[in-house]
N, C-alpha and C. Protein backbone atom coordinates (compact mmCIF):
# COMPACT_ATOMS: atom_id res chain seq x y z
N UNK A 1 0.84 -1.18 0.00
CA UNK A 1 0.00 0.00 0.00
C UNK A 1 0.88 1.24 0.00
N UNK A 2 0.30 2.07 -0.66
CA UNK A 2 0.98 3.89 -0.75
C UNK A 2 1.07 3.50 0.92
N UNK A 3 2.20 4.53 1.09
CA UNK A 3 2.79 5.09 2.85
C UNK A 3 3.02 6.37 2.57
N UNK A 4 4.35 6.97 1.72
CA UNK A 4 4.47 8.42 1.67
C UNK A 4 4.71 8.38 0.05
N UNK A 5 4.52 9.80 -0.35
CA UNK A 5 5.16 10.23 -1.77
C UNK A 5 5.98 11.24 -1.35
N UNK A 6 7.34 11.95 -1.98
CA UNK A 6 7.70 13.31 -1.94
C UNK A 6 8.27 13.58 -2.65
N UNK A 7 8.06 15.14 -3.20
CA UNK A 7 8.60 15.58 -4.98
C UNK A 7 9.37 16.92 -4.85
N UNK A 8 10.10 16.65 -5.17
CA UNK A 8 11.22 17.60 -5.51
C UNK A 8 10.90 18.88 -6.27
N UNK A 9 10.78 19.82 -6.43
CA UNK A 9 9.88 20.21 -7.82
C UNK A 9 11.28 21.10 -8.38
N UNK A 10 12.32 21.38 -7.90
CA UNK A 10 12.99 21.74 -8.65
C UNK A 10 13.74 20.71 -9.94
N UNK A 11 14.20 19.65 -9.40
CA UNK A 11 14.02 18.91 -10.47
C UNK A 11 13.45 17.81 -10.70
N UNK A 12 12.06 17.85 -10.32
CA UNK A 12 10.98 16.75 -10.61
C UNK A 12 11.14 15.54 -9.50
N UNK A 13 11.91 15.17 -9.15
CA UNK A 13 12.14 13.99 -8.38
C UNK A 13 11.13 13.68 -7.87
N UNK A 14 10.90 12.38 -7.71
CA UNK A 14 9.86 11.99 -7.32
C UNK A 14 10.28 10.62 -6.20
N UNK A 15 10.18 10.22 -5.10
CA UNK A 15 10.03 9.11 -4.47
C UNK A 15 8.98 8.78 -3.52
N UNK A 16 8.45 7.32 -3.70
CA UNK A 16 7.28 6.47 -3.06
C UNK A 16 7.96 5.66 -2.24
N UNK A 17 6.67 5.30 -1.73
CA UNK A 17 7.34 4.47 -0.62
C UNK A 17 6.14 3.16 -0.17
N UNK A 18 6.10 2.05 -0.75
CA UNK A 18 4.86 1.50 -0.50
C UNK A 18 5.37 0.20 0.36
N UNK A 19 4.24 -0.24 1.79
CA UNK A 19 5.04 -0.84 2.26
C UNK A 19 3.41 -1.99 2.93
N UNK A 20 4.13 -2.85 3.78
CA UNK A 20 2.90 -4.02 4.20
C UNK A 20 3.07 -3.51 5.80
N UNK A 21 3.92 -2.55 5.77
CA UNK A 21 4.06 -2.05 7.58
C UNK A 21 2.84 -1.19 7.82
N UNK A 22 2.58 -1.09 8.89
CA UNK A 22 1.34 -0.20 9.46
C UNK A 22 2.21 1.39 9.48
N UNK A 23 3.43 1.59 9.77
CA UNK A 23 3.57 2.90 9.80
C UNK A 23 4.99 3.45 9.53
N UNK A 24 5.17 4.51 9.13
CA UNK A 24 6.51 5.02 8.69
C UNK A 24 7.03 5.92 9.79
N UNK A 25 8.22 6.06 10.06
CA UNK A 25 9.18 6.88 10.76
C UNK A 25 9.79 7.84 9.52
N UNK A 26 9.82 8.90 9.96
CA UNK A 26 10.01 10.41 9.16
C UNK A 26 11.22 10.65 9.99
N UNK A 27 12.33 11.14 9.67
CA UNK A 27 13.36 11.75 10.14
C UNK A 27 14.15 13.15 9.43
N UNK A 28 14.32 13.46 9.97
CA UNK A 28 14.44 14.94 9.62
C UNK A 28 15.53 15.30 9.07
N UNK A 29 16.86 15.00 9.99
CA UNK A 29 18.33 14.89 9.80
C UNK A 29 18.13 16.15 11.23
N UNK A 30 17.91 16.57 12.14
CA UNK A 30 17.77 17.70 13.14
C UNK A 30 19.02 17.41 13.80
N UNK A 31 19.57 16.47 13.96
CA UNK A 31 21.52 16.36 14.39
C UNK A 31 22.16 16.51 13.72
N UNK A 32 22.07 16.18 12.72
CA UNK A 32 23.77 16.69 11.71
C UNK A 32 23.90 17.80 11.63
N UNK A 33 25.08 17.63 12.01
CA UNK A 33 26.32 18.64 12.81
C UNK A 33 27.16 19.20 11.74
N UNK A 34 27.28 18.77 10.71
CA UNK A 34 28.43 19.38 9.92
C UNK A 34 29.65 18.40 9.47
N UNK A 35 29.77 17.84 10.77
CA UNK A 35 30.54 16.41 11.00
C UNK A 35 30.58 15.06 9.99
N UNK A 36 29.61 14.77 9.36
CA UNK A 36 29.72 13.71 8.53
C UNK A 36 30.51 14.52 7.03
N UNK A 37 30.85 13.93 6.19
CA UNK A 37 31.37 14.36 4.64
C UNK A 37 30.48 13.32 4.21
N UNK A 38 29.97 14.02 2.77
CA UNK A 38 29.58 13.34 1.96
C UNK A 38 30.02 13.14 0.41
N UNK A 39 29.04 13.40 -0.37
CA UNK A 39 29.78 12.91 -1.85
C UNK A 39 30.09 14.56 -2.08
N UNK A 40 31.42 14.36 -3.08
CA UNK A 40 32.07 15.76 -3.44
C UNK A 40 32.45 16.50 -2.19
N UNK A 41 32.62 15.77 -0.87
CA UNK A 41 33.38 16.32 0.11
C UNK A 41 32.38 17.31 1.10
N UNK A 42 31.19 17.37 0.32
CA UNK A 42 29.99 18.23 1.41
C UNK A 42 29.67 17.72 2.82
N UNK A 43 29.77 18.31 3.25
CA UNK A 43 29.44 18.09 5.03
C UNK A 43 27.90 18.61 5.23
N UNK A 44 27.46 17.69 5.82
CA UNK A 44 25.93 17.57 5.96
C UNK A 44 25.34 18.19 7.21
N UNK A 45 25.03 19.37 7.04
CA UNK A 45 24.32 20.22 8.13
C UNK A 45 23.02 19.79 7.90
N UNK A 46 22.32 20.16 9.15
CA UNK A 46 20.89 20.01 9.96
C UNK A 46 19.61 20.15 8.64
N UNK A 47 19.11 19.58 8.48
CA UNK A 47 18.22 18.90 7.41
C UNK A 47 18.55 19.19 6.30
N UNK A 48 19.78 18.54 5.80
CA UNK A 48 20.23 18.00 4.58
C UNK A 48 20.31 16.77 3.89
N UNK A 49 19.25 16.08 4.91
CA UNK A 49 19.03 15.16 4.18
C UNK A 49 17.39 14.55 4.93
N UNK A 50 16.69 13.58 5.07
CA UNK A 50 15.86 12.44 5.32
C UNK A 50 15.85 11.26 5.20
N UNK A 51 14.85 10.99 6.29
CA UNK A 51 14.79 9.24 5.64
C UNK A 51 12.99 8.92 6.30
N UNK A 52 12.98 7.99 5.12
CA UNK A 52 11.74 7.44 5.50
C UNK A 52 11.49 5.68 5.76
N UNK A 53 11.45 5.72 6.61
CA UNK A 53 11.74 4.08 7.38
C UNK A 53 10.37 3.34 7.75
N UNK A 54 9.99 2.47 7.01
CA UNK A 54 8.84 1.52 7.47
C UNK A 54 8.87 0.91 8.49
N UNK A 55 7.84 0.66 9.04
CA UNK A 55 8.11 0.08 10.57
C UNK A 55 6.32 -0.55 10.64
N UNK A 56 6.76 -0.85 12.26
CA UNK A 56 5.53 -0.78 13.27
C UNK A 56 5.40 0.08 13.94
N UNK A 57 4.44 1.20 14.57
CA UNK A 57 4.32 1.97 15.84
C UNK A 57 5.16 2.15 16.23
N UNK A 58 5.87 2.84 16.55
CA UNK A 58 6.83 3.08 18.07
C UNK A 58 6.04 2.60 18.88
N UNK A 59 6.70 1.91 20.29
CA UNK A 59 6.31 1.89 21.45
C UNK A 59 5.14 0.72 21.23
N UNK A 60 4.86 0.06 20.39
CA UNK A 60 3.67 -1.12 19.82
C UNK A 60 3.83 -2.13 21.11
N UNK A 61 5.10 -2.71 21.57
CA UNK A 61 5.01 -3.88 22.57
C UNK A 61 3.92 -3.07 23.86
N UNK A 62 4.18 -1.95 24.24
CA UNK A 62 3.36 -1.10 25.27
C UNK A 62 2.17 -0.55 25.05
N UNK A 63 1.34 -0.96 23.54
CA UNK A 63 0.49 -0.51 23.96
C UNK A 63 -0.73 -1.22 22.73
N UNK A 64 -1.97 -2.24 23.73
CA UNK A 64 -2.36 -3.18 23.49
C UNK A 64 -3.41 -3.02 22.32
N UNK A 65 -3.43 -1.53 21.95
CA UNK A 65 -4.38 -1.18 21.26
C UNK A 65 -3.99 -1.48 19.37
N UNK A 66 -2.41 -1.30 19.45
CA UNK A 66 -1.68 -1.36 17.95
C UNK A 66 -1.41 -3.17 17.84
N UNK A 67 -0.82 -3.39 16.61
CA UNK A 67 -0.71 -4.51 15.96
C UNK A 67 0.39 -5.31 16.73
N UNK A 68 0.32 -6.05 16.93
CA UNK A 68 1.15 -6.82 17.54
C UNK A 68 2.65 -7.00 16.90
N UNK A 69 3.95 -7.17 18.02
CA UNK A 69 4.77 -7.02 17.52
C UNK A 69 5.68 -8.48 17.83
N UNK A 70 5.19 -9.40 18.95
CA UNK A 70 5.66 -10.27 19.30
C UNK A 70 5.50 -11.41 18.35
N UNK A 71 6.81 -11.98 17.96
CA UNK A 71 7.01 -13.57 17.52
C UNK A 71 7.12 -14.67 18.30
N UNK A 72 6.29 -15.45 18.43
CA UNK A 72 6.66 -16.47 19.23
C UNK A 72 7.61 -17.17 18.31
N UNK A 73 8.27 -18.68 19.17
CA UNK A 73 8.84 -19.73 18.31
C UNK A 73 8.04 -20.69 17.37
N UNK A 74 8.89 -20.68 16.15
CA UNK A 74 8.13 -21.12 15.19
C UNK A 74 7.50 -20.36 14.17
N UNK A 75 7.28 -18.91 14.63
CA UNK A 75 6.61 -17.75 13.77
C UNK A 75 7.46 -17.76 12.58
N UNK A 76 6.49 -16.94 11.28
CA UNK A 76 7.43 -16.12 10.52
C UNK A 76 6.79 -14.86 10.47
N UNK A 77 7.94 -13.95 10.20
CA UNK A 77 7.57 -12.68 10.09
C UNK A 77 8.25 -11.99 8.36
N UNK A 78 7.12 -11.70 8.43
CA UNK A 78 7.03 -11.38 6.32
C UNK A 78 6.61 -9.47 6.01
N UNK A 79 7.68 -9.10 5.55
CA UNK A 79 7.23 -7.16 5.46
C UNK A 79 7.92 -7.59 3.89
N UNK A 80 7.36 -6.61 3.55
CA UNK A 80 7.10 -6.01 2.00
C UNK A 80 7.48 -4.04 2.01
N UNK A 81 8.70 -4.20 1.26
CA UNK A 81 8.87 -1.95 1.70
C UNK A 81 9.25 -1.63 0.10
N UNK A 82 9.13 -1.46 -0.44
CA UNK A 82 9.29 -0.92 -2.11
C UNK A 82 9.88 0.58 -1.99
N UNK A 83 10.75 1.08 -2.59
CA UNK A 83 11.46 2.65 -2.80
C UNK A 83 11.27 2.44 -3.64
N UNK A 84 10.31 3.18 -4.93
CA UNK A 84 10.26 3.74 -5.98
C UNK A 84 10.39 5.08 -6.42
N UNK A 85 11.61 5.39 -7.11
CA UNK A 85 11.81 6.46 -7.64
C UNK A 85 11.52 7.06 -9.00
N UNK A 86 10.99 8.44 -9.27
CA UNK A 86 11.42 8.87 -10.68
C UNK A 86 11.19 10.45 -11.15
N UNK A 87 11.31 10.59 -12.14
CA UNK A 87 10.90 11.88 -12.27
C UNK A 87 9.54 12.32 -12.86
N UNK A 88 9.25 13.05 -12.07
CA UNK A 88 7.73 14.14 -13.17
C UNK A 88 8.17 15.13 -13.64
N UNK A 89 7.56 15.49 -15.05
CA UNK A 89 7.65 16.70 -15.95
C UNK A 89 6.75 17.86 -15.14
């Protein structure tokens, strides 16, 4: 199922994110410090980048109302997360 879309509009970019998880974690980049290097030697200050991470709930083992997170022995546990990228005109 769709989870997030987000588009670039300066140059079209486009990435999806379709997943069998109940919920996504959004991260901001709100720590980077300057401290990491990246490609072409850029150092990555405070939201220079994101990430979008499929998951379960935070905090799901604590609270009886969300999807269960426990495996017993013998279980399998099966997720599905797709990154699709591309561009729009």
């Amino acid at each position: 199922r769709p989870a997030a879309r987000v588009f670039e509009p300066g140059s079209g970019r486009v990435m999806e994110v379709l997943t069998t998880e109940p919920g996504v974690q959004f991260y901001t980049g709100n720590f980077l410090d300057g401290s990491a290097k990246g490609k072409g030697g850029v150092h990555y200050q405070q939201h220079y980048g994101f990430c979008l991470e499929a998951q379960h709930f935070p905090d799901s083992i604590n609270q009886p109302k969300f999807p269960s997170v426990v495996l017993k022995p013998g279980d399998t546990y099966k997720q599905t997360t797709v990154y699709k990228f591309g561009v729009r005109k």
